[in-house]
N, C-alpha and C. Protein backbone atom coordinates (compact mmCIF):
# COMPACT_ATOMS: atom_id res chain seq x y z
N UNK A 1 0.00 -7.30 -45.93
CA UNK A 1 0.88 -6.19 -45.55
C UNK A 1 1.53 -6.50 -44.21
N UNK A 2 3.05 -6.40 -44.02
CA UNK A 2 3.94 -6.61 -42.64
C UNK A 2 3.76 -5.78 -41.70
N UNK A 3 3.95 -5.77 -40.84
CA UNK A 3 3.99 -4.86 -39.91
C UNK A 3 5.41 -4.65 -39.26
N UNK A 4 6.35 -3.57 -39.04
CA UNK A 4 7.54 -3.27 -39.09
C UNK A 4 7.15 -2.52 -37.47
N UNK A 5 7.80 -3.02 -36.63
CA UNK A 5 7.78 -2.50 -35.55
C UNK A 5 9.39 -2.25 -34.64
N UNK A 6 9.67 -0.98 -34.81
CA UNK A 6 10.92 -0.52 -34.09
C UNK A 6 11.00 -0.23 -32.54
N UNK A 7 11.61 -1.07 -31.63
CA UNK A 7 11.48 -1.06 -30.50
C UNK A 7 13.10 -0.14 -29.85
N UNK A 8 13.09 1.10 -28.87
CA UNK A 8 14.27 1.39 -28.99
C UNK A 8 13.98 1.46 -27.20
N UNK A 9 15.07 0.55 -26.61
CA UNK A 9 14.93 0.25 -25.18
C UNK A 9 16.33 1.00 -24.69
N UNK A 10 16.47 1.67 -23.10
CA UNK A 10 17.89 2.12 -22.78
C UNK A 10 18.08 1.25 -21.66
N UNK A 11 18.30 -0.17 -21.42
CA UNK A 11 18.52 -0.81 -20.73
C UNK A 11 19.58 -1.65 -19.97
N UNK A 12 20.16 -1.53 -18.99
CA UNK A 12 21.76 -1.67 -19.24
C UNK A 12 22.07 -3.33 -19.54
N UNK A 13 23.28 -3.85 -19.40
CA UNK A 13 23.65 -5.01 -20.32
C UNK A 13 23.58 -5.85 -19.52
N UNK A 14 23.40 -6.42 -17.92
CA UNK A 14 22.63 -7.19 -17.52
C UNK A 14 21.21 -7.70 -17.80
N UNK A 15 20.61 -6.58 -17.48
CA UNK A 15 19.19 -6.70 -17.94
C UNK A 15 18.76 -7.16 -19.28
N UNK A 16 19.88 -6.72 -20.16
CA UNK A 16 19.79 -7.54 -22.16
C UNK A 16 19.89 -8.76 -21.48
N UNK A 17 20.80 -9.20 -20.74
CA UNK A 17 21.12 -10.35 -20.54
C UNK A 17 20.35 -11.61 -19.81
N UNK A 18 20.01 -10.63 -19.01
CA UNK A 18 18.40 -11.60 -18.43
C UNK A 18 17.09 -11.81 -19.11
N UNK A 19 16.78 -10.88 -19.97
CA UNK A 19 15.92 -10.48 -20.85
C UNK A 19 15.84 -11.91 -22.40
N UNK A 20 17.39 -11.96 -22.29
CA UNK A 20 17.66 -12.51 -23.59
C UNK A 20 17.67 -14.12 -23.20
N UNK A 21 17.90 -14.50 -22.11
CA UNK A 21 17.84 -15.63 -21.43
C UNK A 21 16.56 -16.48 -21.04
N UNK A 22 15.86 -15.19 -20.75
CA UNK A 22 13.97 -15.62 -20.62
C UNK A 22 14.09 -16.04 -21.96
N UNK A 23 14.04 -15.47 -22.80
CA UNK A 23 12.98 -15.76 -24.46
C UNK A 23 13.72 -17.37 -24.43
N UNK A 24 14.97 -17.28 -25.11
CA UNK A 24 15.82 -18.33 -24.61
C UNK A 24 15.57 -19.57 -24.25
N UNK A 25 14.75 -19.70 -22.80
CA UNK A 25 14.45 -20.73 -21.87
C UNK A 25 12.87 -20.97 -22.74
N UNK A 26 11.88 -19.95 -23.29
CA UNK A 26 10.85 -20.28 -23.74
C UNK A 26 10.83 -20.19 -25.15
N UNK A 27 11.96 -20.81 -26.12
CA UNK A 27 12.65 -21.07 -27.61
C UNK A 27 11.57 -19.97 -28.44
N UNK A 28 11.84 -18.32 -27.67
CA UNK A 28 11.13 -17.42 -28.67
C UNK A 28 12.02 -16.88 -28.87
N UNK A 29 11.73 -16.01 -30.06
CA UNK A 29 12.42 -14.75 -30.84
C UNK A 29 12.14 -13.43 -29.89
N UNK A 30 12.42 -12.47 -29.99
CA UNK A 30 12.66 -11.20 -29.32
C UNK A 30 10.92 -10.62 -30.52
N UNK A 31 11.04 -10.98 -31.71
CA UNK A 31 10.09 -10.56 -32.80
C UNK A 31 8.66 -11.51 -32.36
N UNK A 32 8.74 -12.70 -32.15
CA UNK A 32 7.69 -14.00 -31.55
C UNK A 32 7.10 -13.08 -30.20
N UNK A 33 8.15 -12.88 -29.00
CA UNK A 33 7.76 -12.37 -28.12
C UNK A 33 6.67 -11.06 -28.03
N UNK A 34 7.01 -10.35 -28.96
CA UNK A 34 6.61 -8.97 -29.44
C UNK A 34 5.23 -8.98 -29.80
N UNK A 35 4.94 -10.39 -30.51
CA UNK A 35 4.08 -10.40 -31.25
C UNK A 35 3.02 -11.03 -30.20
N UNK A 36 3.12 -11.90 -29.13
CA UNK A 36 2.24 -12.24 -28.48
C UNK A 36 1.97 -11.60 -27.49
N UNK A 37 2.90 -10.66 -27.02
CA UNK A 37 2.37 -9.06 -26.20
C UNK A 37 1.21 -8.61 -26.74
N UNK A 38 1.31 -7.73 -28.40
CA UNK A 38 0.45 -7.24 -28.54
C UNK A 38 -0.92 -8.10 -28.83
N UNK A 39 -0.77 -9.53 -29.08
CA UNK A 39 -1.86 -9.99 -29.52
C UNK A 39 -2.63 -10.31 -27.85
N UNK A 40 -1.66 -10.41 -27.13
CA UNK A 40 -2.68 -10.46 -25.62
C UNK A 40 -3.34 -9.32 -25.05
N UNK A 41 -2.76 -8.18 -26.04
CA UNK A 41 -3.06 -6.94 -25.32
C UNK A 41 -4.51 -6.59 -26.72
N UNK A 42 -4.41 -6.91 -27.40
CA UNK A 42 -5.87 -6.83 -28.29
C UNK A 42 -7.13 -7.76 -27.84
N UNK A 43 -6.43 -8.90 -27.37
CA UNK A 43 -7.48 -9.56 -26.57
C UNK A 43 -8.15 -8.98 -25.27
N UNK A 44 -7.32 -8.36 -24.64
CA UNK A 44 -7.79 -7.87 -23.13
C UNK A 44 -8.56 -6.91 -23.62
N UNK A 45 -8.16 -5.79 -24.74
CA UNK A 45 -9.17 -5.22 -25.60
C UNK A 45 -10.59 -4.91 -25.83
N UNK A 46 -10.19 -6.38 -26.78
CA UNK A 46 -11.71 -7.26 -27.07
C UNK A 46 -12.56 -7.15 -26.18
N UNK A 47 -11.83 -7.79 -24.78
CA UNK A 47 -12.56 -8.59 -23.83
C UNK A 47 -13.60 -7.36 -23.23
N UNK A 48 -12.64 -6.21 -23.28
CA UNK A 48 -13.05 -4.75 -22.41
C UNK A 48 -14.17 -3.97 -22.79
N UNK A 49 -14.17 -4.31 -24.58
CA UNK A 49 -14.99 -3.83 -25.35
C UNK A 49 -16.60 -4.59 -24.86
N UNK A 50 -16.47 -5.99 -25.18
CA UNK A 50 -17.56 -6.56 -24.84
C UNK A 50 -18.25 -7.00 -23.36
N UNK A 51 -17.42 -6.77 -22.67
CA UNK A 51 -17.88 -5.93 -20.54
C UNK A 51 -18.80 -5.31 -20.82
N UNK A 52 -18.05 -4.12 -21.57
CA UNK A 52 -19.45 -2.81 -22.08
C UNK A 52 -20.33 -2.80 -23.01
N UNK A 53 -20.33 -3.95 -23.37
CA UNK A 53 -21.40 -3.88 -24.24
C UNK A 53 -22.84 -3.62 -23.79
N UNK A 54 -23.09 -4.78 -22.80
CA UNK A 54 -24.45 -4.73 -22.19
C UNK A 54 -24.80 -3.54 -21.75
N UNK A 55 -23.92 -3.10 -20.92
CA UNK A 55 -24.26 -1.71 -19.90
C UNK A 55 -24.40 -0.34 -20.78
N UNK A 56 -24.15 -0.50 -22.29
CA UNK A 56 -24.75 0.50 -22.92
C UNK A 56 -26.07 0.49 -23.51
N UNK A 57 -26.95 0.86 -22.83
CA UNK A 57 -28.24 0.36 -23.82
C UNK A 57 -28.90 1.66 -24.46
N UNK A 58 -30.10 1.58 -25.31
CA UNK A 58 -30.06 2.40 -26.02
C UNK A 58 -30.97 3.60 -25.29
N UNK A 59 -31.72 3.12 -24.49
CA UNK A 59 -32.43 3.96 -23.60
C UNK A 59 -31.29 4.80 -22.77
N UNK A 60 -30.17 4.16 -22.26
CA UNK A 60 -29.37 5.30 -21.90
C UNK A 60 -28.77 6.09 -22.18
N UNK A 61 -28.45 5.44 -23.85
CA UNK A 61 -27.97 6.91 -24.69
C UNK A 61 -28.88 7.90 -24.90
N UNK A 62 -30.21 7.51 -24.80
CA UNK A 62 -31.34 8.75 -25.26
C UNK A 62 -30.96 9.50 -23.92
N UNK A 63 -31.29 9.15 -23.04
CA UNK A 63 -31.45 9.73 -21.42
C UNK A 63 -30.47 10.31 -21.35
N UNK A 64 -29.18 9.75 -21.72
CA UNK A 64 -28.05 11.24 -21.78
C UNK A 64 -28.14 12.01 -22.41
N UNK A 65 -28.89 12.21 -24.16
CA UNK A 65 -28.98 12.96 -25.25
C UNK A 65 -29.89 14.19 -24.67
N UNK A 66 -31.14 13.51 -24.08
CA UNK A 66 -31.61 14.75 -23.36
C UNK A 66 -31.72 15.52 -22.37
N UNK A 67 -30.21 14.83 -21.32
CA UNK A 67 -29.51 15.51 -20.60
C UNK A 67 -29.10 17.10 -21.18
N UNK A 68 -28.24 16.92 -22.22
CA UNK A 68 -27.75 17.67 -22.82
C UNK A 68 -28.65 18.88 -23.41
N UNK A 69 -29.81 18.10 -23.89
CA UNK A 69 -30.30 19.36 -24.74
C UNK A 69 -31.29 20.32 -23.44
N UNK A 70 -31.78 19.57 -22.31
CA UNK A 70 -32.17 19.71 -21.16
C UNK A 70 -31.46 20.96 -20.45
N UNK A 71 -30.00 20.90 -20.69
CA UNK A 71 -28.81 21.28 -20.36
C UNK A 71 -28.79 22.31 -20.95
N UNK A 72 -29.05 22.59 -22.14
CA UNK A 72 -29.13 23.66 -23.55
C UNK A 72 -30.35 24.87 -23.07
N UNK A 73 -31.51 24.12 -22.00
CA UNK A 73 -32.65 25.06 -22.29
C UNK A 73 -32.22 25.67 -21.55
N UNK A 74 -30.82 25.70 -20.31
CA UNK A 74 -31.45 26.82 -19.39
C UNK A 74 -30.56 28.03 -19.44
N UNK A 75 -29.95 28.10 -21.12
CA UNK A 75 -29.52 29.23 -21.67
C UNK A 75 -30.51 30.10 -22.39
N UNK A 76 -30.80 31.35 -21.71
CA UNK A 76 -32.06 32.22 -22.35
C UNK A 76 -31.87 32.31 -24.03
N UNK A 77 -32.96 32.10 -24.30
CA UNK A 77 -32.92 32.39 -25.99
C UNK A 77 -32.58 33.39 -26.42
N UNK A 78 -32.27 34.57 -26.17
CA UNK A 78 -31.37 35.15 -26.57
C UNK A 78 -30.19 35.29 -26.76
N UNK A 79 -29.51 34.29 -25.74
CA UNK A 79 -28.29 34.47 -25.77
C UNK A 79 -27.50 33.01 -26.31
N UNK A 80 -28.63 32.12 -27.29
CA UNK A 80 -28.24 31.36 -27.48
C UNK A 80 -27.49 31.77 -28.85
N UNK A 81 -27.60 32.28 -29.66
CA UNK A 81 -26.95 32.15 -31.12
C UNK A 81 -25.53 32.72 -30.66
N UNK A 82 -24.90 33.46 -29.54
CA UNK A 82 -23.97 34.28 -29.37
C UNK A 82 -22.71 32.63 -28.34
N UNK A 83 -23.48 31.48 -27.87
CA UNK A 83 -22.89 30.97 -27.58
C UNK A 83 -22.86 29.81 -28.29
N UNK A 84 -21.08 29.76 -27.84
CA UNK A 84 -20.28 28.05 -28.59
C UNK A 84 -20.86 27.01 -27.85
N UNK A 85 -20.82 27.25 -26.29
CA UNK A 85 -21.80 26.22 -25.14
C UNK A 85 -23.07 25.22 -25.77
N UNK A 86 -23.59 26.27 -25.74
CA UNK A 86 -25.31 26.12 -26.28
C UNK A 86 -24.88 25.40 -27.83
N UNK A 87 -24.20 25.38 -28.53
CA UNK A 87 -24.05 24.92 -30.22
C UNK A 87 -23.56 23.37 -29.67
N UNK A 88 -22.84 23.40 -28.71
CA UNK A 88 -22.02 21.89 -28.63
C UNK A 88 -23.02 21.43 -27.84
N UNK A 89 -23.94 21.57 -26.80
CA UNK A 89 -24.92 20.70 -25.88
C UNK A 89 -25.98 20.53 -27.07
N UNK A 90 -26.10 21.24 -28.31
CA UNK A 90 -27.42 20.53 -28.56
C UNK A 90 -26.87 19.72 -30.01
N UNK A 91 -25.47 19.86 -30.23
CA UNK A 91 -24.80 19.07 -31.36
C UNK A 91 -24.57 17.36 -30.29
N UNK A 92 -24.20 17.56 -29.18
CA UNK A 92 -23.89 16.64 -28.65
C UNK A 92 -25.34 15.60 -28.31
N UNK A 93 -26.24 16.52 -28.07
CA UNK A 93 -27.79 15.75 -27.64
C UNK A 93 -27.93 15.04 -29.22
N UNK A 94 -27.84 15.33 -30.18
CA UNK A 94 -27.67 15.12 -31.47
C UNK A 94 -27.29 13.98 -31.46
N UNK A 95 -26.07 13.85 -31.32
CA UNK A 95 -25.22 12.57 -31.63
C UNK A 95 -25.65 11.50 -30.52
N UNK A 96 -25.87 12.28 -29.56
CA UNK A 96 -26.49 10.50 -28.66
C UNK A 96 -27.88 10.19 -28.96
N UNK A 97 -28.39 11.12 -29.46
CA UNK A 97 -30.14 10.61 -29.64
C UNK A 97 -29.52 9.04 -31.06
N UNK A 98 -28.75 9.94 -31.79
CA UNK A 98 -28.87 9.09 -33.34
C UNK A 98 -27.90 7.61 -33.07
N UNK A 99 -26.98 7.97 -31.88
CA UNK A 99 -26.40 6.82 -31.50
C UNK A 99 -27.71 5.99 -30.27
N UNK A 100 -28.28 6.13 -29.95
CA UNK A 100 -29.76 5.76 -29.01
C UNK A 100 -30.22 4.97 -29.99
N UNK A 101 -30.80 5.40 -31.17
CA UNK A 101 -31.85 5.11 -31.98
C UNK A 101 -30.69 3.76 -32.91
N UNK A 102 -29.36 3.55 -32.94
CA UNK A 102 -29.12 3.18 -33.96
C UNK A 102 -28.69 1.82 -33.07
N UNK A 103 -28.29 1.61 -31.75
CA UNK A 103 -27.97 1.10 -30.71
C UNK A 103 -29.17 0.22 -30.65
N UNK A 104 -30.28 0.96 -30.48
CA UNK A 104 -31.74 -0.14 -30.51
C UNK A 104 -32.16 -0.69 -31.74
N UNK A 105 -31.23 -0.17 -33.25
CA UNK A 105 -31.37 -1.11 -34.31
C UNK A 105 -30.06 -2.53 -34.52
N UNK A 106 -29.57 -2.00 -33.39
CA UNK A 106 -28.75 -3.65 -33.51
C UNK A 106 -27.08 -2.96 -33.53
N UNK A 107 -26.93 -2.04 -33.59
CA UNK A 107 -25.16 -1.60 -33.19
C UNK A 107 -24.64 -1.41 -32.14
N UNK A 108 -23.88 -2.27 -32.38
CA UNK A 108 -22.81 -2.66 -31.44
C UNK A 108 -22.35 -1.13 -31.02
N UNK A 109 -21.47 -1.43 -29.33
CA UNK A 109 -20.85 -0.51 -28.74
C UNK A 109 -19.56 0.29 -29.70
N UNK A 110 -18.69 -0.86 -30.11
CA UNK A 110 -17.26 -0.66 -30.78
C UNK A 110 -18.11 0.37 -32.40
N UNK A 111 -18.91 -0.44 -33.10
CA UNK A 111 -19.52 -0.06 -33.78
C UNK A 111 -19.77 1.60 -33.75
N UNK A 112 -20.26 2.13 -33.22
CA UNK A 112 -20.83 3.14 -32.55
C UNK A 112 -19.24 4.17 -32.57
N UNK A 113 -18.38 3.90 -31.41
CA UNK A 113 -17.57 4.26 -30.96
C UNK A 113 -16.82 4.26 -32.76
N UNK A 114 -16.33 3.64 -33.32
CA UNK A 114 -16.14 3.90 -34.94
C UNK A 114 -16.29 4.88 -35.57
N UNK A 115 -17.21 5.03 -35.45
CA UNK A 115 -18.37 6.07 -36.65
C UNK A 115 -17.44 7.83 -35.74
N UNK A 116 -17.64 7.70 -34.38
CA UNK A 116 -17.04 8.73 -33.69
C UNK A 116 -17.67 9.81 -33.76
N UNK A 117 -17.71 10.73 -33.98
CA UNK A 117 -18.76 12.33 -33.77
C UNK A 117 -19.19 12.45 -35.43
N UNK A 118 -19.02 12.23 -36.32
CA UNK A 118 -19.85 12.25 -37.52
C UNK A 118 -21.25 12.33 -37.40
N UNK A 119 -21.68 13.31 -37.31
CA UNK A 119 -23.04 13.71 -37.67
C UNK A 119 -23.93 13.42 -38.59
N UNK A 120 -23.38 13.76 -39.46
CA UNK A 120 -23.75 13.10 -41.02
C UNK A 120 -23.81 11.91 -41.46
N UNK A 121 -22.66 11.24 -40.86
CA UNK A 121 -22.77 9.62 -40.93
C UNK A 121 -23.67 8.92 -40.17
N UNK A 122 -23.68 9.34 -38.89
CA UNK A 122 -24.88 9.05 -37.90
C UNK A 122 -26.28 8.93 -38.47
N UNK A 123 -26.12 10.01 -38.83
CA UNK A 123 -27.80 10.49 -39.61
C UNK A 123 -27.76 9.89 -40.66
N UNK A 124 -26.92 9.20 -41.70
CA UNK A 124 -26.86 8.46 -43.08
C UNK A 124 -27.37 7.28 -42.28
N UNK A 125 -26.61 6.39 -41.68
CA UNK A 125 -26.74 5.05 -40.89
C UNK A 125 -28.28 4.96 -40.56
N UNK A 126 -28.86 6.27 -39.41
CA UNK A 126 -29.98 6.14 -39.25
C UNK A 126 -31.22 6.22 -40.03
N UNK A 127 -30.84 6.82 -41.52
CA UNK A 127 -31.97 6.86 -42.07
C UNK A 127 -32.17 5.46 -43.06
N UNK A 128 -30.83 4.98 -43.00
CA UNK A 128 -31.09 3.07 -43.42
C UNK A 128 -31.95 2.71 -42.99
N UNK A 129 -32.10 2.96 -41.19
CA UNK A 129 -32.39 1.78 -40.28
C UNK A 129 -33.83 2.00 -40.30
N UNK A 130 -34.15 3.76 -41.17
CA UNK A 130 -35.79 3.66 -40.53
C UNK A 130 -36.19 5.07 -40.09
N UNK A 131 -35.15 6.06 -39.51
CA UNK A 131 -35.19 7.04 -38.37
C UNK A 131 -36.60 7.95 -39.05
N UNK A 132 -36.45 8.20 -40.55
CA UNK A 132 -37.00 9.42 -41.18
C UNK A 132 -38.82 8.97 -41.14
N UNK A 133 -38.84 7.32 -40.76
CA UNK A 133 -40.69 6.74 -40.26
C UNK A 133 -40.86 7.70 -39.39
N UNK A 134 -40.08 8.11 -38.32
CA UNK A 134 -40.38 8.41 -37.11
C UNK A 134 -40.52 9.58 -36.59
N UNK A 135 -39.14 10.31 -36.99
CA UNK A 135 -38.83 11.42 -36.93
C UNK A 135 -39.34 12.32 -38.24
N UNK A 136 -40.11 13.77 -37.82
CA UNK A 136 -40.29 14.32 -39.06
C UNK A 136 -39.45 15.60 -39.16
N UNK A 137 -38.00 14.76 -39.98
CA UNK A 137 -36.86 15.92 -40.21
C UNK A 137 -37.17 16.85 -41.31
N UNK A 138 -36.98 18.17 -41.37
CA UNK A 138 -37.30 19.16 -42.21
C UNK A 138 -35.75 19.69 -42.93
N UNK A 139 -36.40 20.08 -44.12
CA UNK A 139 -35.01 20.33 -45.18
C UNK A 139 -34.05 21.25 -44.09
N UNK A 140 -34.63 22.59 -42.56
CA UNK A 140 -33.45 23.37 -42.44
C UNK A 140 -33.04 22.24 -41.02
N UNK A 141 -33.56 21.13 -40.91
CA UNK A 141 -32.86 20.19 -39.81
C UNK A 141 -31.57 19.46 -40.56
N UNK A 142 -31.71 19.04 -41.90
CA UNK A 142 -30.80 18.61 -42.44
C UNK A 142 -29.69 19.38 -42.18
N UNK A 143 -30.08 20.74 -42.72
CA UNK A 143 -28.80 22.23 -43.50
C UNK A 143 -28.27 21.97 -41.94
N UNK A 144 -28.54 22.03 -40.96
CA UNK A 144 -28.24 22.43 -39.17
C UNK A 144 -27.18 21.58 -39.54
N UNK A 145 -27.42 19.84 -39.43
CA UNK A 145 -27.05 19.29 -38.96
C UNK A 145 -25.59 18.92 -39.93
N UNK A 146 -25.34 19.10 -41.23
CA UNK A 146 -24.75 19.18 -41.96
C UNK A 146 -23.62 20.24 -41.30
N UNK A 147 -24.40 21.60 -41.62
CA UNK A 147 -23.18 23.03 -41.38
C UNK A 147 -22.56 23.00 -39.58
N UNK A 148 -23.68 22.20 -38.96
CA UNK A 148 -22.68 21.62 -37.46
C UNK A 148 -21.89 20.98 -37.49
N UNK A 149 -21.87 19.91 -38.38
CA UNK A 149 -20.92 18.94 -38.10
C UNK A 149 -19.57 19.39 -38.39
N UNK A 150 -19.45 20.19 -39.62
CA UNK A 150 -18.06 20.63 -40.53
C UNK A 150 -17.14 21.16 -38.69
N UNK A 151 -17.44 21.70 -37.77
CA UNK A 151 -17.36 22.46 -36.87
C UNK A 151 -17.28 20.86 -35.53
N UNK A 152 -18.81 20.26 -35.58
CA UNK A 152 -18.33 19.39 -33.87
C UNK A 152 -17.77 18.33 -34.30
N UNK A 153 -17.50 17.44 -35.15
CA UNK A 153 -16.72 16.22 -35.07
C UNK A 153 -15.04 16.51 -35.40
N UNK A 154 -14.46 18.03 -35.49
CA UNK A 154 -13.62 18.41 -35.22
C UNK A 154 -13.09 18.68 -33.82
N UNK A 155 -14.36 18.92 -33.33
CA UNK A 155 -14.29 19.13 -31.45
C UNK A 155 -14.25 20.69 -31.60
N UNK A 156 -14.26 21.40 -32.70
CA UNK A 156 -13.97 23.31 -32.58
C UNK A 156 -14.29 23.48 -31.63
N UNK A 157 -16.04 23.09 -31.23
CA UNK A 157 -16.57 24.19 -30.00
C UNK A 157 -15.71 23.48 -28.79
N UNK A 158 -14.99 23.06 -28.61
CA UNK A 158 -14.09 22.65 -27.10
C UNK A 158 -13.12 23.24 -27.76
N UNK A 159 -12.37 23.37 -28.81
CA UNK A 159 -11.07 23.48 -28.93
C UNK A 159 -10.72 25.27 -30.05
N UNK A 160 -11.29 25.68 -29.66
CA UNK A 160 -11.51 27.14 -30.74
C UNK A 160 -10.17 27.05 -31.72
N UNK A 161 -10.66 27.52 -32.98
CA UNK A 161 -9.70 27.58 -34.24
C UNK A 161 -9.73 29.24 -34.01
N UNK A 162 -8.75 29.81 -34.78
CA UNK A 162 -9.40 30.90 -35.71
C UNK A 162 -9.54 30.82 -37.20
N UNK A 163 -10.32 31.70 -37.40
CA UNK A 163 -10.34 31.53 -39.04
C UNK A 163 -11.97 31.39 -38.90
N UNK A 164 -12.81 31.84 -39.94
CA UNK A 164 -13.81 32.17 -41.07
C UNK A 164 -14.77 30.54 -40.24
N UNK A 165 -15.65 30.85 -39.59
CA UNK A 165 -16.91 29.33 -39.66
C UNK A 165 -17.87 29.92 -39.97
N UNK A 166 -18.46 28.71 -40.54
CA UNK A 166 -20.73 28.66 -41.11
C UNK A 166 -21.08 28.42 -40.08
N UNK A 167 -21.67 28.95 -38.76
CA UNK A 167 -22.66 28.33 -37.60
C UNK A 167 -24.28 28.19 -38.17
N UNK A 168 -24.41 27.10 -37.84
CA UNK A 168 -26.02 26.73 -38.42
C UNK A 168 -27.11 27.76 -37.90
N UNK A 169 -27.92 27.86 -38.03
CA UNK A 169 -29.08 28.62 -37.41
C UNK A 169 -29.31 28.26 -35.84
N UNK A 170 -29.03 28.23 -34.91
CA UNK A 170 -29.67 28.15 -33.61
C UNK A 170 -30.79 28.18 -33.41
N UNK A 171 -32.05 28.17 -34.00
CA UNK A 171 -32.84 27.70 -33.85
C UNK A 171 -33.30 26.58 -34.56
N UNK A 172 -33.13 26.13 -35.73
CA UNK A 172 -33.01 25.03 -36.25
C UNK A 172 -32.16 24.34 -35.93
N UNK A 173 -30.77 24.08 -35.27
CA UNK A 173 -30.06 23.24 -34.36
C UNK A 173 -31.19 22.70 -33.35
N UNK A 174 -31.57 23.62 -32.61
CA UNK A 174 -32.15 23.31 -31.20
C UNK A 174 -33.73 22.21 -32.09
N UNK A 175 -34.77 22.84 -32.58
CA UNK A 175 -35.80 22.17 -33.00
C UNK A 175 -35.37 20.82 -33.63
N UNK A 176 -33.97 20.61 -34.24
CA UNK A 176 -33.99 19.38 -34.64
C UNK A 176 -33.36 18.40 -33.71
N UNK A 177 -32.21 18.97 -32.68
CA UNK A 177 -32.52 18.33 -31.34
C UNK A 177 -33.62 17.38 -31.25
N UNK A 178 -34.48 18.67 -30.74
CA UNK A 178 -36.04 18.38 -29.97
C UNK A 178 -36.84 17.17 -30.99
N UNK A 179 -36.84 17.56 -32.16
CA UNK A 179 -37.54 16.26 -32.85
C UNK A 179 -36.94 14.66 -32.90
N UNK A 180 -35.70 15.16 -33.12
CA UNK A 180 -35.18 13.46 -32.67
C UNK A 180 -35.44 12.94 -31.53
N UNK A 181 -35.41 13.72 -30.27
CA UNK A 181 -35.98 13.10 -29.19
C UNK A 181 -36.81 12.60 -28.96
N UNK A 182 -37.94 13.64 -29.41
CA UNK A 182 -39.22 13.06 -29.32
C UNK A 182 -39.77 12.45 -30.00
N UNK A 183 -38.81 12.16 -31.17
CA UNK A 183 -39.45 10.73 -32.32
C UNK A 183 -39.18 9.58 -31.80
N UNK A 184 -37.74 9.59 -31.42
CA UNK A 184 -36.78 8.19 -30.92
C UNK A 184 -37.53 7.96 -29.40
N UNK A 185 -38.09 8.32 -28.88
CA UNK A 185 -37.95 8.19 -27.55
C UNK A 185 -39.02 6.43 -27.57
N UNK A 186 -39.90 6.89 -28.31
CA UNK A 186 -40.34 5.25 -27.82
C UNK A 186 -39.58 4.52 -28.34
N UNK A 187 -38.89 4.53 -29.47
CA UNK A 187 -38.16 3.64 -29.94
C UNK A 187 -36.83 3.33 -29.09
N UNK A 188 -36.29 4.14 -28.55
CA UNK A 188 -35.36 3.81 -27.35
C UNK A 188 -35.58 3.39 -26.08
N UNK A 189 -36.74 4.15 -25.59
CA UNK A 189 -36.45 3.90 -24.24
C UNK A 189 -37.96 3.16 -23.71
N UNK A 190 -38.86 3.25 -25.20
CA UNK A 190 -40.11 2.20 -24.78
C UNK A 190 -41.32 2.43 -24.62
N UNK A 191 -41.04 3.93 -24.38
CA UNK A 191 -41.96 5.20 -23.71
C UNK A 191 -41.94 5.95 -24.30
N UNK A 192 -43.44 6.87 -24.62
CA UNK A 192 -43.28 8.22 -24.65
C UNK A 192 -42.81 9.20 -24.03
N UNK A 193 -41.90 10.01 -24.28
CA UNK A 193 -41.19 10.91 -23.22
C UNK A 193 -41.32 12.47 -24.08
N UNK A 194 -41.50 13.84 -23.43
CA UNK A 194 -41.63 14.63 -24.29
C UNK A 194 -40.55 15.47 -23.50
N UNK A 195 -39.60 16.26 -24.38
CA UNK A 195 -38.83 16.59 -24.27
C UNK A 195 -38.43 18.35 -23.63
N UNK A 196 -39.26 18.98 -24.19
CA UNK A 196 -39.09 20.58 -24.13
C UNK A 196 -39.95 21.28 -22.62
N UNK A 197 -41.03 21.28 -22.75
CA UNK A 197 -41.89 21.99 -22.22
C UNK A 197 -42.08 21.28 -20.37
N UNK A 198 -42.36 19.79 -20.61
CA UNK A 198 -42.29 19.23 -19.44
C UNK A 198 -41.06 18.73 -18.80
N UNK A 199 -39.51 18.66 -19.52
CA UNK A 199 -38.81 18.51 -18.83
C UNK A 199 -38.57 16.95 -18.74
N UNK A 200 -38.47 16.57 -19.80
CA UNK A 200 -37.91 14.45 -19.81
C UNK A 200 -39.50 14.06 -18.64
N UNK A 201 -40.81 14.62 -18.91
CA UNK A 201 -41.38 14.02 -17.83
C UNK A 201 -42.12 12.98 -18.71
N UNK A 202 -42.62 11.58 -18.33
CA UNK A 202 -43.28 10.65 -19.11
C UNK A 202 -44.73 11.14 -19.58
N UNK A 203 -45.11 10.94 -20.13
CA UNK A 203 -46.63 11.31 -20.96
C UNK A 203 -47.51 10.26 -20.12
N UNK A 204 -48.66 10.74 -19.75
CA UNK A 204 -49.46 9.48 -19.26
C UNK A 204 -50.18 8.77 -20.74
C-alpha cells in the first residue's frame, strides 16, 4: 500500500527557489526528500522509545498503581460511589498494577503504551502470562473491571459525556484494586508489600 502525502507550503518564490536548488545540488526529488525526513524522524522515535525503556521498570509501575489507589483511600466511604474522582484513581491503580505485572513478564515500554487504557485487554494479556496463579480475582472483580472500562479507556471520568452510564459497584472496583496489588506486588517489585490498612508499608 502507497502512501500519498499532500504537502501545501505558502512560501514566496525565492525561497521555492532556494529550496529547489538544495534538492538539486543533492540529485533528490522534492518526494525522495520527504521521504527521508520522515524516515529520520521515526528513527529519532525509535531511538526515544528505547531511552525509556530501562527507566520503566515494573516495580515502578506498581509503586505508581498504589499511589493512586492510596490516593482513592482518603475519600470517606461514603462518599465514594457518588464520586467520578474516586472511579478513575482506582480504574487508573488498575491499569498500572496490570501494566506492572505484565512489564515484569517481558513487555516492552512501546508494547504497553499500544494496548493504551484497555482494561480488558490488559487483564486478557495478563491472564496469558499467569496473573489469575497469583491474584485471587472473583466473578464481581471481573463484572467491575469490564463495566469500568466501557467508561475509562474512553477517558469519560476526565472528560464527562452526557447520556445513560453502567458505573460498576464501588466497592468491588476498590477490592479488586486492592487484590491486584497485593498479588502482583512480589511479583513486581520483589517484596511483599500490603496495600490497604498499612499504607504501601513492607511486611517484615
Amino acid at each position: 500500500m502507497g502512501l500519498e502525502v499532500k504537502v501545501i507550503a505558502r512560501i514566496d518564490a525565492d525561497t521555492r527557489r532556494q529550496f529547489h536548488h538544495a534538492m538539486l545540488d543533492e540529485g533528490i526529488t522534492f518526494s525522495g526528500w520527504l521521504r527521508r525526513q520522515i524516515g529520520e524522524y521515526l528513527l529519532r522515535l525509535e531511538r526515544l522509545k528505547k531511552k525509556d525503556e530501562p527507566r520503566t521498570t515494573s516495580a515502578g509501575l506498581w509503586t505508581h498503581g498504589n499511589e493512586f489507589f492510596q490516593t482513592a483511600e482518603y475519600i470517606p466511604e461514603g462518599k465514594r460511589r457518588l464520586s467520578s474522582p474516586c472511579y478513575y484513581l482506582l480504574s487508573h491503580s488498575i491499569e498500572l498494577t496490570l501494566k506492572a505485572f505484565l512489564r515484569a513478564k517481558g513487555y516492552t515500554v512501546p508494547e504497553l503504551i499500544e494496548i493504551g487504557h484497555d482494561l480488558v485487554g490488559l487483564l486478557r494479556r495478563a491472564e496469558v502470562r499467569g496473573i489469575r496463579g497469583i491474584v485471587a480475582l472473583e466473578e464481581q472483580h471481573l463484572d467491575a473491571i469490564e463495566i469500568a472500562n466501557a467508561i475509562y479507556k474512553e477517558k469519560e471520568w476526565e472528560y464527562r459525556k452526557r447520556g445513560f452510564k453502567q458505573y460498576p459497584i464501588i466497592d468491588d472496583l476498590h477490592s479488586c484494586a486492592k487484590a491486584l496489588l497485593d498479588g502482583t506486588s512480589g511479583e513486581c517489585t520483589g517484596r511483599r508489600v500490603q496495600t490497604a490498612s498499612n499504607k504501601g508499608k513492607e511486611e517484615d
